[in-house]
C-alpha atoms as a PDB file:
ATOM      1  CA  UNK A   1     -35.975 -39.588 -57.468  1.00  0.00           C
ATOM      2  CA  UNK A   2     -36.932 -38.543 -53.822  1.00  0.00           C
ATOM      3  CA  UNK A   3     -33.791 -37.534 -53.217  1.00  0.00           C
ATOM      4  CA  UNK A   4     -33.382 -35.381 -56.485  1.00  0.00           C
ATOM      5  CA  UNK A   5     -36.708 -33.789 -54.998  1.00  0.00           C
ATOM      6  CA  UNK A   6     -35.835 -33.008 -51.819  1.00  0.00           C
ATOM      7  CA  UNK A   7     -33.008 -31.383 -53.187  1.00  0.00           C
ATOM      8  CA  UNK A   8     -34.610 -29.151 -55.306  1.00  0.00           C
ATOM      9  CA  UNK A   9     -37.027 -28.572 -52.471  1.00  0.00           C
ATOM     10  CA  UNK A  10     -34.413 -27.695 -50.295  1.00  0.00           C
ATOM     11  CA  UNK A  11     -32.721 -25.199 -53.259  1.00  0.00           C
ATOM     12  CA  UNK A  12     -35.997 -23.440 -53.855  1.00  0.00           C
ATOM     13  CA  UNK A  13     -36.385 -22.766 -49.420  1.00  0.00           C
ATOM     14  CA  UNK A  14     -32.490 -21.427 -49.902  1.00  0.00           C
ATOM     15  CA  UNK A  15     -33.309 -19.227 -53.296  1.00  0.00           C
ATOM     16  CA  UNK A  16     -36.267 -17.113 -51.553  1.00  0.00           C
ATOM     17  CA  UNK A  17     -35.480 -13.468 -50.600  1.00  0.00           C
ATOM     18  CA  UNK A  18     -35.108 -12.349 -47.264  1.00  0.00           C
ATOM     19  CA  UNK A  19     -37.358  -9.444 -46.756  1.00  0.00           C
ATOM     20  CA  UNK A  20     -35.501  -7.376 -44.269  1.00  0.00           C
ATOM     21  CA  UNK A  21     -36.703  -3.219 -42.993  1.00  0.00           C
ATOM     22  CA  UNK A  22     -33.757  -1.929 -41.505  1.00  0.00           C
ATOM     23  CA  UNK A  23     -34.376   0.750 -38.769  1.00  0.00           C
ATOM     24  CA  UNK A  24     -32.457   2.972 -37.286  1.00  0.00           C
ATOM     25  CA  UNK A  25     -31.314   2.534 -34.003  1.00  0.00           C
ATOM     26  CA  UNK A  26     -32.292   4.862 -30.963  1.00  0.00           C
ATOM     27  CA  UNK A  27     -28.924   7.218 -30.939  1.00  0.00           C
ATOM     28  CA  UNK A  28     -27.863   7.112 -34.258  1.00  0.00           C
ATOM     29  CA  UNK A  29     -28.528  10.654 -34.927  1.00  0.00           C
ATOM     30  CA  UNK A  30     -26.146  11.571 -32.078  1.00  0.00           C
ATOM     31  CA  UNK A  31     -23.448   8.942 -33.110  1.00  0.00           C
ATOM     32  CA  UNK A  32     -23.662  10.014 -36.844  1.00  0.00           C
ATOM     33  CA  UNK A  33     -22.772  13.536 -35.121  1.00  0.00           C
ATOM     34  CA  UNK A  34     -20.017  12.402 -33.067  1.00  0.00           C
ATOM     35  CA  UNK A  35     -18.013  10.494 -35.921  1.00  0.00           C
ATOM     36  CA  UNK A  36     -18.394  13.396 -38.424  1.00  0.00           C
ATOM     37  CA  UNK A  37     -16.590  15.542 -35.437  1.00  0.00           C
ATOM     38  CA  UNK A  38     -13.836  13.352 -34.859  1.00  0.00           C
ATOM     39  CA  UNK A  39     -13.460  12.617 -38.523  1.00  0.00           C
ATOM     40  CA  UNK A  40     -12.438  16.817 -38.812  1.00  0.00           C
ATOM     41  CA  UNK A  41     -10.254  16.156 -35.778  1.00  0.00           C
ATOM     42  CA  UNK A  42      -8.561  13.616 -37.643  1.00  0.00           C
ATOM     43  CA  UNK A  43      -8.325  15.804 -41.192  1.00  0.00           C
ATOM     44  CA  UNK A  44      -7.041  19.141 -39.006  1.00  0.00           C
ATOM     45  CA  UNK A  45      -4.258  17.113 -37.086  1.00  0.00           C
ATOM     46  CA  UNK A  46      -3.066  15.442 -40.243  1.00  0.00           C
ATOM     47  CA  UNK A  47      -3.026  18.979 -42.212  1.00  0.00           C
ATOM     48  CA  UNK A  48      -0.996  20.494 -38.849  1.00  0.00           C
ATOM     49  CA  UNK A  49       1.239  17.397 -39.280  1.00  0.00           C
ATOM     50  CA  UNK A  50       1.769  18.705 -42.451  1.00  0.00           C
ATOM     51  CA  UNK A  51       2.013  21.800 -41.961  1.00  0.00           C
ATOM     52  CA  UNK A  52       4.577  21.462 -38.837  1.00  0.00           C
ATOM     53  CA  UNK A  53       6.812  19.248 -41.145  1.00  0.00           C
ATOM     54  CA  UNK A  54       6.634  21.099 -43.861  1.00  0.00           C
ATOM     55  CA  UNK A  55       8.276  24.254 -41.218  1.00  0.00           C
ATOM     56  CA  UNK A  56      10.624  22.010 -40.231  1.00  0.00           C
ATOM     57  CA  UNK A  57      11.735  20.539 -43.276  1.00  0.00           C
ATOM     58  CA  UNK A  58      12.474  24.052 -44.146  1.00  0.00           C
ATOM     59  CA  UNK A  59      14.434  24.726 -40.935  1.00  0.00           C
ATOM     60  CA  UNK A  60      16.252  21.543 -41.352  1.00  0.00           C
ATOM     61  CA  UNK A  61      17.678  22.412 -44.112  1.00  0.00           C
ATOM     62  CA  UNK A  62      18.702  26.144 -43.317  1.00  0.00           C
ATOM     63  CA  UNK A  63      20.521  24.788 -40.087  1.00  0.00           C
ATOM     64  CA  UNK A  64      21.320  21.575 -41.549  1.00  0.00           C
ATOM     65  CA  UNK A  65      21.867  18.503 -39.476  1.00  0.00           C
ATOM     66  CA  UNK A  66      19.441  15.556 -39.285  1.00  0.00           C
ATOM     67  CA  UNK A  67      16.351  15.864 -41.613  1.00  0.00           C
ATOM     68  CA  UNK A  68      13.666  13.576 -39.643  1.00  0.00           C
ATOM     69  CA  UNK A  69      10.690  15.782 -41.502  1.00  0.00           C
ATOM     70  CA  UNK A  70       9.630  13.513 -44.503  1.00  0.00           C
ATOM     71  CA  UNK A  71       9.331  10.869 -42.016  1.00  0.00           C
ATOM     72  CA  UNK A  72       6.722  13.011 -40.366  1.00  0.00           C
ATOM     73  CA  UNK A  73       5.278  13.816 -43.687  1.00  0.00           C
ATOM     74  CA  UNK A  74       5.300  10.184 -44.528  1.00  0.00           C
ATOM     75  CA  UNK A  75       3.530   9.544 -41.134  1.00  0.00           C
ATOM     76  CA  UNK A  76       0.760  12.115 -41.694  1.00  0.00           C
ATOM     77  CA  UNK A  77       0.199  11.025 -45.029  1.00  0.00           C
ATOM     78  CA  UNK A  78      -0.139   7.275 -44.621  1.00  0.00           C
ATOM     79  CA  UNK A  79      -2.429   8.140 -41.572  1.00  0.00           C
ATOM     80  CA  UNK A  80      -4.541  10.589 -43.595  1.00  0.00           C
ATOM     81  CA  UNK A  81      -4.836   7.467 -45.926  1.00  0.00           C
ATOM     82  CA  UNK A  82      -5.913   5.235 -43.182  1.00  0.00           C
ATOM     83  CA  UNK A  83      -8.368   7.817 -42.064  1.00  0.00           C
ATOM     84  CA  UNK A  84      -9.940   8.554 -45.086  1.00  0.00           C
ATOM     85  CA  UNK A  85     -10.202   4.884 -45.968  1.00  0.00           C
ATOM     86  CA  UNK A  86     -11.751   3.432 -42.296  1.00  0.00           C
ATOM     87  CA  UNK A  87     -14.753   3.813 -43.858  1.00  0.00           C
ATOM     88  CA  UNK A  88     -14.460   1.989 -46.560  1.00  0.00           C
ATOM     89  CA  UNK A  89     -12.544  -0.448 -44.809  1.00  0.00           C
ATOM     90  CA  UNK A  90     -15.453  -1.124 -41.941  1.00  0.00           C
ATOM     91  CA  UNK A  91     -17.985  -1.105 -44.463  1.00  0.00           C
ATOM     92  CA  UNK A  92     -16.239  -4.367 -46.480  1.00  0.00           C
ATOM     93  CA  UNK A  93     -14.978  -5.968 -42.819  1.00  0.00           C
ATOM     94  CA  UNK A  94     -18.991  -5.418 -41.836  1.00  0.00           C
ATOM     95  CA  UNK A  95     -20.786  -6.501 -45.212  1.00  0.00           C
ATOM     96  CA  UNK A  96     -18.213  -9.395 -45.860  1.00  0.00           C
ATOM     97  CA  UNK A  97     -16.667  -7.376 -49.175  1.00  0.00           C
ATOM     98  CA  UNK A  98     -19.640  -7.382 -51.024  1.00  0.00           C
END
């Protein structure tokens, strides 16, 4: 039976909470700032990608020849969906999907 109670010893030492106080680290405030800039970087070069395929989608097909546009249009929009899902993304790589 010792072993049966150092088992349930050991259980009850590995059930306890963790009491943890997060605090926030000295230049986070600045950080924070500097990610929410470069995230509108990111969301005004993917609408200009848009916007610039969209004009030459159009041009394409008044001149005709090659149409490359929806590939750009494809490209902006899966890398608007990457962008807009880092977050999300870091926060399950970081927290181990929980």
């Amino acid at each position: 039976m010792s072993t049966v109670a150092a088992l349930g010893a050991a259980v009850t030492v590995l059930a306890q909470d963790i009491k943890v106080t997060p605090t926030v680290p000295p230049g986070a405030p600045q950080l924070l700032n500097l990610v929410n800039y470069l995230s509108w970087i990111v969301m005004l070069a993917g609408i200009a990608a848009l916007i610039y395929a969209g004009g030459k989608f159009g041009w394409e097909r008044f001149h005709g020849g090659a149409i490359e546009s929806p590939k750009i249009i494809l490209g902006a929009l899966v890398g608007g969906i990457i962008a807009t899902g880092a977050g999300g993304i870091m926060n399950a790589v970081v927290t181990g999907g929980t």
